[in-house]
PDB file of N, CA and C in Angstrom:
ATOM      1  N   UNK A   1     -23.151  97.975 -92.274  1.00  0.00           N
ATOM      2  CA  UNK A   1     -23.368  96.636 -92.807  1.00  0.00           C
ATOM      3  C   UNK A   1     -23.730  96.732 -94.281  1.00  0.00           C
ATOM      4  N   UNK A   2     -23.166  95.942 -94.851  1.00  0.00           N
ATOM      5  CA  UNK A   2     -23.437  96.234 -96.379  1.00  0.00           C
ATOM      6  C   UNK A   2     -25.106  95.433 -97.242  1.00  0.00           C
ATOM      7  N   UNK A   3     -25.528  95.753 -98.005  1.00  0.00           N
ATOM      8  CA  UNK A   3     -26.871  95.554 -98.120  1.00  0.00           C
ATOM      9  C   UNK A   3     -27.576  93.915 -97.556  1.00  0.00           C
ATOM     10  N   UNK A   4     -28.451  94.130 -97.746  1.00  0.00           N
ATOM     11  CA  UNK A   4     -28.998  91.911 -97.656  1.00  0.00           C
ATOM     12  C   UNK A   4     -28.292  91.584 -98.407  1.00  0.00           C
ATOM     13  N   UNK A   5     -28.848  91.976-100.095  1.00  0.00           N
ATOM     14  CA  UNK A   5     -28.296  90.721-100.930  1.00  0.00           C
ATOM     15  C   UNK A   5     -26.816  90.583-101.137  1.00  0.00           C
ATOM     16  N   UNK A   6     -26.022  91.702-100.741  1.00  0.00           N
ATOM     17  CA  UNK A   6     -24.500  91.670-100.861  1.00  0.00           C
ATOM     18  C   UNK A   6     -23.800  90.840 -99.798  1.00  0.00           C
ATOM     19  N   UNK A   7     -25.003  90.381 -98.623  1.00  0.00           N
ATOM     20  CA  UNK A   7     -24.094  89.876 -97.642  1.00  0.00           C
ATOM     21  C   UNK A   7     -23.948  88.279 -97.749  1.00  0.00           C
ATOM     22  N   UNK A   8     -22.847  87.447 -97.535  1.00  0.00           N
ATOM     23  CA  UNK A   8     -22.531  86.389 -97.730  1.00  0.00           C
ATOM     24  C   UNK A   8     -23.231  85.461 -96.936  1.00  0.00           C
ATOM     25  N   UNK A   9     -23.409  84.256 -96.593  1.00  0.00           N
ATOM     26  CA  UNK A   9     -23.800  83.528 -95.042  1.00  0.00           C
ATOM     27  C   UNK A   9     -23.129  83.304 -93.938  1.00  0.00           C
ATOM     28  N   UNK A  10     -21.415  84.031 -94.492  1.00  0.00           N
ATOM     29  CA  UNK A  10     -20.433  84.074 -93.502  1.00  0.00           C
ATOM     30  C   UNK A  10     -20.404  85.143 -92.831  1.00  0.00           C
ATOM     31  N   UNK A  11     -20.691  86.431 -93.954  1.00  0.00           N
ATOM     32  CA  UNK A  11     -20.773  87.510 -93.268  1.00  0.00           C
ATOM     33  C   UNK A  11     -21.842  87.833 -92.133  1.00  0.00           C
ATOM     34  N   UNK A  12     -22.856  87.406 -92.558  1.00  0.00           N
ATOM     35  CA  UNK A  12     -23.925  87.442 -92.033  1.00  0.00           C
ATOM     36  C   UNK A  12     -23.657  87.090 -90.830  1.00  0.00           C
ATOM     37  N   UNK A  13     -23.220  85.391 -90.663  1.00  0.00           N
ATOM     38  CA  UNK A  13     -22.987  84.601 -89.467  1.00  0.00           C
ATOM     39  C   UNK A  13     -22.176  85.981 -88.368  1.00  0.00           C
ATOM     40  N   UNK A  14     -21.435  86.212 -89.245  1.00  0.00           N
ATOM     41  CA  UNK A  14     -19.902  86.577 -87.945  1.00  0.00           C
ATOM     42  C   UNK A  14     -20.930  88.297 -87.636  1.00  0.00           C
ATOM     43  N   UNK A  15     -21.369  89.072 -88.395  1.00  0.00           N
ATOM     44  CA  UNK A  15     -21.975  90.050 -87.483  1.00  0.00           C
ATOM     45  C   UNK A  15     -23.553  89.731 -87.027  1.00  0.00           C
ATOM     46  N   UNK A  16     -24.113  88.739 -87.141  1.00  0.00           N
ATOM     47  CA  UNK A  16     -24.904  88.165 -86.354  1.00  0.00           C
ATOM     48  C   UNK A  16     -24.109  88.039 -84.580  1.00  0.00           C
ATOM     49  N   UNK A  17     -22.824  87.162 -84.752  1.00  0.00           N
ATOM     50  CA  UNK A  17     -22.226  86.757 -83.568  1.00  0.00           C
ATOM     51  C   UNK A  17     -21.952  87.959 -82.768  1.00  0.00           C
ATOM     52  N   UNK A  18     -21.210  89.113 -83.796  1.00  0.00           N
ATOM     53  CA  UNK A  18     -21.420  90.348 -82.912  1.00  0.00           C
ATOM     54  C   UNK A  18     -22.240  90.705 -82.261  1.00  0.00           C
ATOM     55  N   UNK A  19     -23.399  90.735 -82.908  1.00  0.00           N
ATOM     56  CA  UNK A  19     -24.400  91.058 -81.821  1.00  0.00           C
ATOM     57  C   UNK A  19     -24.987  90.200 -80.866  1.00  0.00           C
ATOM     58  N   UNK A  20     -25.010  89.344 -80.532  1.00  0.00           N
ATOM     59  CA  UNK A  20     -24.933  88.136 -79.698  1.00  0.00           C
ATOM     60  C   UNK A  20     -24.218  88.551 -78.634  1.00  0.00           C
ATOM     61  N   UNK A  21     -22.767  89.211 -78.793  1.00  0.00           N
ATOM     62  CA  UNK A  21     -21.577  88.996 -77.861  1.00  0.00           C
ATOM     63  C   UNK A  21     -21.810  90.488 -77.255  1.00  0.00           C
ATOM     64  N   UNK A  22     -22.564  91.290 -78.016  1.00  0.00           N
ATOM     65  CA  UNK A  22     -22.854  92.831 -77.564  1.00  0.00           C
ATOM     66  C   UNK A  22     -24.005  92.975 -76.571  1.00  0.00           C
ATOM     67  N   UNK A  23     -25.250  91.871 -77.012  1.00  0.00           N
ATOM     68  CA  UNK A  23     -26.558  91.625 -76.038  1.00  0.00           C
ATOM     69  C   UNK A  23     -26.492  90.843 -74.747  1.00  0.00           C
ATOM     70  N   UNK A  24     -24.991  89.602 -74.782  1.00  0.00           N
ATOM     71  CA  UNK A  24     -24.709  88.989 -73.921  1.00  0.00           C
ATOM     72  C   UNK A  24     -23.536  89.831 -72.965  1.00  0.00           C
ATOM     73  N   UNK A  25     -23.072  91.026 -73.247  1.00  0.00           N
ATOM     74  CA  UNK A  25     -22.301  91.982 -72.354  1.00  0.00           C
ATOM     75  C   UNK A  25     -23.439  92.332 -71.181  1.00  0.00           C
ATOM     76  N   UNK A  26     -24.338  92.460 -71.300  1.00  0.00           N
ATOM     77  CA  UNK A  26     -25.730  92.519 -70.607  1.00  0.00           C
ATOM     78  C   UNK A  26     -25.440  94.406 -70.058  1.00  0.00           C
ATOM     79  N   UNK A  27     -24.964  95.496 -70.674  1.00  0.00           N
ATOM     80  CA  UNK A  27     -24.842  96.444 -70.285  1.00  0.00           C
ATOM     81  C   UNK A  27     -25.382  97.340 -71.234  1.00  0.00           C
ATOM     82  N   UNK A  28     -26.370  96.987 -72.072  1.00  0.00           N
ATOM     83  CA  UNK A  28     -26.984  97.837 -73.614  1.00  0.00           C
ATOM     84  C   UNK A  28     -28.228  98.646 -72.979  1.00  0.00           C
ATOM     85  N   UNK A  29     -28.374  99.481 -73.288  1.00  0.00           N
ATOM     86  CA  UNK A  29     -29.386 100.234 -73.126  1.00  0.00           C
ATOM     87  C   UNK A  29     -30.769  99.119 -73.735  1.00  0.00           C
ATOM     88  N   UNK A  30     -32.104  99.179 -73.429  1.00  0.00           N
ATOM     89  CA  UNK A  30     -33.035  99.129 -73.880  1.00  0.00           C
ATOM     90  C   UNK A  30     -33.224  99.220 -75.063  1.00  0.00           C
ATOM     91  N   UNK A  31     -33.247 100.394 -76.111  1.00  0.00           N
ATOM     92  CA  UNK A  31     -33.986 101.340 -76.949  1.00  0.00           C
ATOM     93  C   UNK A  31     -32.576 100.353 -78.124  1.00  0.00           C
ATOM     94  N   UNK A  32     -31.315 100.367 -77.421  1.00  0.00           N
ATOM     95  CA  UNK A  32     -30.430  99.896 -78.435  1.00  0.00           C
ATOM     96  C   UNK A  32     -30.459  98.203 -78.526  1.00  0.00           C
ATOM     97  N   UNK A  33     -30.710  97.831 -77.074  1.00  0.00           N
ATOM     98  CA  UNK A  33     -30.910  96.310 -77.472  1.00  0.00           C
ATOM     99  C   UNK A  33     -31.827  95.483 -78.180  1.00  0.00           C
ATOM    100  N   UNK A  34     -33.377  96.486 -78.349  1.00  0.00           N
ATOM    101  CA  UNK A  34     -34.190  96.530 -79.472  1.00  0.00           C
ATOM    102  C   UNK A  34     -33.444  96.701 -80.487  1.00  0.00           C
ATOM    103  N   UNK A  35     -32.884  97.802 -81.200  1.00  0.00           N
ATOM    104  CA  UNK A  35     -32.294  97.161 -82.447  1.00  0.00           C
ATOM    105  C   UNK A  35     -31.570  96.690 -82.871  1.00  0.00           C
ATOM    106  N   UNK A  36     -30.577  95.700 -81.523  1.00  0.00           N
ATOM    107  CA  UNK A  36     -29.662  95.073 -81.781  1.00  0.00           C
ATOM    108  C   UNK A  36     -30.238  93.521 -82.608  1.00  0.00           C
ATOM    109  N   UNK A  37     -31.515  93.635 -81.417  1.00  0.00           N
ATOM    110  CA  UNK A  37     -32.440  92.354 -81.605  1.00  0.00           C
ATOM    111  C   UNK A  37     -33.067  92.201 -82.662  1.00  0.00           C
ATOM    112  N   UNK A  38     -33.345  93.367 -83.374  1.00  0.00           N
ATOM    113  CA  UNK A  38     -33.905  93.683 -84.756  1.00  0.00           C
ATOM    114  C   UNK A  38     -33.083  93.345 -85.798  1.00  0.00           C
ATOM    115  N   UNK A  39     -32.006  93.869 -85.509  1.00  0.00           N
ATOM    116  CA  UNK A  39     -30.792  93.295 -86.940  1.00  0.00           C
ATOM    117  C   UNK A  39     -30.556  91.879 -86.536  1.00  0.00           C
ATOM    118  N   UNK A  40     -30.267  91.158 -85.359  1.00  0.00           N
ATOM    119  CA  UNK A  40     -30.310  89.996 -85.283  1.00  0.00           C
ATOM    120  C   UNK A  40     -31.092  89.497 -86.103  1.00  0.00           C
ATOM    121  N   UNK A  41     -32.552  89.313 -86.257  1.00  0.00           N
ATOM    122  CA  UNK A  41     -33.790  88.372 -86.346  1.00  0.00           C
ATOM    123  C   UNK A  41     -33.849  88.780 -88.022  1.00  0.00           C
ATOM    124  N   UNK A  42     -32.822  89.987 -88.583  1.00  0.00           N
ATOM    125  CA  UNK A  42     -32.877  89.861 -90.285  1.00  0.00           C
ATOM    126  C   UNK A  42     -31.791  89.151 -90.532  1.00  0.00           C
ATOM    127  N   UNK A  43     -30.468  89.194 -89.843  1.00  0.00           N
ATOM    128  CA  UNK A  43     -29.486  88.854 -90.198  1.00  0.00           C
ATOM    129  C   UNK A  43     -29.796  86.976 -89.885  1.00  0.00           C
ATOM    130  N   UNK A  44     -30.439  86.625 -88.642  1.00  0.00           N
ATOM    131  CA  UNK A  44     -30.693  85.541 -88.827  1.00  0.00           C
ATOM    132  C   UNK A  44     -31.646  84.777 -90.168  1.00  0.00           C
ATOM    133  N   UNK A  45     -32.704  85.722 -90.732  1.00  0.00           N
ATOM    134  CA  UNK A  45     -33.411  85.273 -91.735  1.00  0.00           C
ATOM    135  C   UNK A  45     -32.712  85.119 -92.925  1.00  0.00           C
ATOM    136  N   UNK A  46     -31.573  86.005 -93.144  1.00  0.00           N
ATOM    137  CA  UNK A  46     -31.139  86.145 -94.238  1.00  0.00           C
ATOM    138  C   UNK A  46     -30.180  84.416 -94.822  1.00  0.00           C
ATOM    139  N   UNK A  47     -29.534  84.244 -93.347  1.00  0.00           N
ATOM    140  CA  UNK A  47     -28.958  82.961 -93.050  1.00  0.00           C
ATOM    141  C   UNK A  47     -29.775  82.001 -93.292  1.00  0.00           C
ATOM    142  N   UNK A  48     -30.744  81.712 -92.759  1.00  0.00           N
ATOM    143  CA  UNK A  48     -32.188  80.779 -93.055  1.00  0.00           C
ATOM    144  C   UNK A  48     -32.319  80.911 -94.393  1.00  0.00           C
ATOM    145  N   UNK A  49     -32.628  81.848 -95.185  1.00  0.00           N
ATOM    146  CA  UNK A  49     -33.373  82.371 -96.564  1.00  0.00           C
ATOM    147  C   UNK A  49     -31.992  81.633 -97.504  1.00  0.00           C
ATOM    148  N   UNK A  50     -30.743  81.683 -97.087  1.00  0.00           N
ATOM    149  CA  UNK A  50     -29.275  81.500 -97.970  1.00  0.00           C
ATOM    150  C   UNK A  50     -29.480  79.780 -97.661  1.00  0.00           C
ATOM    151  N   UNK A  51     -29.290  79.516 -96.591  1.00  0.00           N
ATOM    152  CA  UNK A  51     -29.428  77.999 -96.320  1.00  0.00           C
ATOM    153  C   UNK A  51     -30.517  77.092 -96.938  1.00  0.00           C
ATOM    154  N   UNK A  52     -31.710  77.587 -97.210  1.00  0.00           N
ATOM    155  CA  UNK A  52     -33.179  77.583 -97.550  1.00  0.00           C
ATOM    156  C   UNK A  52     -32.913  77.150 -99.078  1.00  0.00           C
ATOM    157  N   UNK A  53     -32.044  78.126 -99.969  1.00  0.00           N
ATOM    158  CA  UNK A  53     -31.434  78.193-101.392  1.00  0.00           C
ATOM    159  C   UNK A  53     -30.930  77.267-101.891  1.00  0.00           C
ATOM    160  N   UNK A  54     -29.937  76.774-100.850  1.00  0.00           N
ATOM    161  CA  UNK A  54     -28.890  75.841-101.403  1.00  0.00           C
ATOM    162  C   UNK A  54     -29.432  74.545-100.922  1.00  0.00           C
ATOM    163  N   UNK A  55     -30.261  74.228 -99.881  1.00  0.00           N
ATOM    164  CA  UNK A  55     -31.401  72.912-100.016  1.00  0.00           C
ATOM    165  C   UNK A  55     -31.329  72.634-101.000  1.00  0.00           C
ATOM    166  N   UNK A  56     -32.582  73.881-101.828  1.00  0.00           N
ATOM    167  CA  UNK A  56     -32.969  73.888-103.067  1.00  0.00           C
ATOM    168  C   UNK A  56     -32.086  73.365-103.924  1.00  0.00           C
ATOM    169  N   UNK A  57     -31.503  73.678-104.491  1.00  0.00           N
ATOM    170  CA  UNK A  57     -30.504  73.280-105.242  1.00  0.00           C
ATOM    171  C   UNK A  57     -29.703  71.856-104.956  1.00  0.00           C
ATOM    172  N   UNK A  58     -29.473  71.037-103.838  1.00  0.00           N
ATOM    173  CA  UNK A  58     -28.520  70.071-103.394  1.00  0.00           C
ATOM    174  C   UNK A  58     -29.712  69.385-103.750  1.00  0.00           C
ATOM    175  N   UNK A  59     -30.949  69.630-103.475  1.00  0.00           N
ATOM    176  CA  UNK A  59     -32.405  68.426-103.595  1.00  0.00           C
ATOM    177  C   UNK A  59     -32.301  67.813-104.831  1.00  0.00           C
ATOM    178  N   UNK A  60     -31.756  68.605-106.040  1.00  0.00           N
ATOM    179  CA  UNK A  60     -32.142  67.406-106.941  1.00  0.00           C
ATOM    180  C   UNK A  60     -30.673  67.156-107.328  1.00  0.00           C
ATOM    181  N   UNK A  61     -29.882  66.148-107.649  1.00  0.00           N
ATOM    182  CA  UNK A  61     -28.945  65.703-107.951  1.00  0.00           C
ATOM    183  C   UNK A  61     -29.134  64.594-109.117  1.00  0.00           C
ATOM    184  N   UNK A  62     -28.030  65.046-110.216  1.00  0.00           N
ATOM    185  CA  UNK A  62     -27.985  63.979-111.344  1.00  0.00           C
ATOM    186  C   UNK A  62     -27.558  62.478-111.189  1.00  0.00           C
ATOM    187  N   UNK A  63     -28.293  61.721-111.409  1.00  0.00           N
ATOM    188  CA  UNK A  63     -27.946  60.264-111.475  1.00  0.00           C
ATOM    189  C   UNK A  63     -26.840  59.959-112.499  1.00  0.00           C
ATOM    190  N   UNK A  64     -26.544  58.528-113.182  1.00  0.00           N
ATOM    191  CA  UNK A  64     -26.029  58.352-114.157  1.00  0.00           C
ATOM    192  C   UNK A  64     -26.496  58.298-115.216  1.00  0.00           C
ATOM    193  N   UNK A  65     -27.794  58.406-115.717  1.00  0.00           N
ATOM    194  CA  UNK A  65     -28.438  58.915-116.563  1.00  0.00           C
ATOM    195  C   UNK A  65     -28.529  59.946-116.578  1.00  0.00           C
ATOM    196  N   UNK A  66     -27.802  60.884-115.980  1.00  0.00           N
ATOM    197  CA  UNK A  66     -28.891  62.250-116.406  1.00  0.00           C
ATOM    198  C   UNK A  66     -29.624  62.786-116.457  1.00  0.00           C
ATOM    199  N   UNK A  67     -30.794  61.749-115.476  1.00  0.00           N
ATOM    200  CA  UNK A  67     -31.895  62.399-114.514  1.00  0.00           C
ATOM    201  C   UNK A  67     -31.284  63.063-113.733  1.00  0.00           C
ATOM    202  N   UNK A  68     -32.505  64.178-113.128  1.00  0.00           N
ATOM    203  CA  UNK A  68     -32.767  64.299-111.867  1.00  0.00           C
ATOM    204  C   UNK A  68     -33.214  63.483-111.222  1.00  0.00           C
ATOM    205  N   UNK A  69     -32.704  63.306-109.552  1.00  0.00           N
ATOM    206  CA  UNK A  69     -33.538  62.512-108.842  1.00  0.00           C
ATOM    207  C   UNK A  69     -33.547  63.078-106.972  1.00  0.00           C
ATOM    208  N   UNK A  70     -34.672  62.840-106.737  1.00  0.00           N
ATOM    209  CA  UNK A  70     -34.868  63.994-105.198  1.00  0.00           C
ATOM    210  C   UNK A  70     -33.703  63.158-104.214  1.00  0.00           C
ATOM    211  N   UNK A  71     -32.862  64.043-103.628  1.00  0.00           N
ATOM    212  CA  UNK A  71     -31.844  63.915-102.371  1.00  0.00           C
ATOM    213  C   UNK A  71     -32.459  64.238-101.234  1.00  0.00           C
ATOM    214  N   UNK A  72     -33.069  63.454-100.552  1.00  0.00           N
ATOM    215  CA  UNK A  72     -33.319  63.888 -99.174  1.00  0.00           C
ATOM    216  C   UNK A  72     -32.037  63.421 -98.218  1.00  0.00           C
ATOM    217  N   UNK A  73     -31.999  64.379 -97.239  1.00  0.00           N
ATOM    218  CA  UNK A  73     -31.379  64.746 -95.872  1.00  0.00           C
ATOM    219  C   UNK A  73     -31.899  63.576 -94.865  1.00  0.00           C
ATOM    220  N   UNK A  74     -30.996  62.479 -94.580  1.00  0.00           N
ATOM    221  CA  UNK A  74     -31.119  61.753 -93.638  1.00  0.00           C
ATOM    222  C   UNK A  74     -30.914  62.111 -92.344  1.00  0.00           C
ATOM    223  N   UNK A  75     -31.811  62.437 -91.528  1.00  0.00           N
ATOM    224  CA  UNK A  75     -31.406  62.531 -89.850  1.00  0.00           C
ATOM    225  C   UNK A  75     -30.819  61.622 -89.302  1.00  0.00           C
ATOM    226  N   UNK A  76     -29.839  61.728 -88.357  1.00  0.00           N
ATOM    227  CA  UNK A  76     -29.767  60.713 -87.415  1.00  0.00           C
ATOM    228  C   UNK A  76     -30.588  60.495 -86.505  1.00  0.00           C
ATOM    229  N   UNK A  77     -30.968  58.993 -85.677  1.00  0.00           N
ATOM    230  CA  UNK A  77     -31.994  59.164 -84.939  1.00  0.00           C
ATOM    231  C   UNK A  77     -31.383  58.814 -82.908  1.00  0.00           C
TER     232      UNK A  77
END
């Protein structure tokens, strides 16, 4: 796997899924499904930490002036 910061949120995603599809074979040893579960829970942070970024960034958006002004994320209810 190539370093954290080199990895994309796609990359991340799709060998995240690998291991998902390797822990859900349900035939892993113990000792390996620990560190399957281990690279999971970075590869998931890293996704969180990338997603986390670009919040950041989408939050403030220019008006027609040329302010900034805060974008919040509407839920549906």
């Amino acid at each position: 796997m190539a370093k954290d910061s080199e990895l994309t949120f796609e990359s991340a995603i799709v060998e995240l899924e690998k291991i998902v599809d390797k822990l859900e074979e349900g035939d892993v040893p113990l000792e390996k499904a620990i560190n399957y579960y281990q690279e999971g829970m970075k590869l998931s942070k890293i996704c969180n930490d990338k997603l986390v970024h670009v919040q950041e960034k989408m939050s403030s958006i220019m008006n027609e002036q040329g302010e900034f002004e805060l974008f919040e994320i509407q839920e549906e209810e």
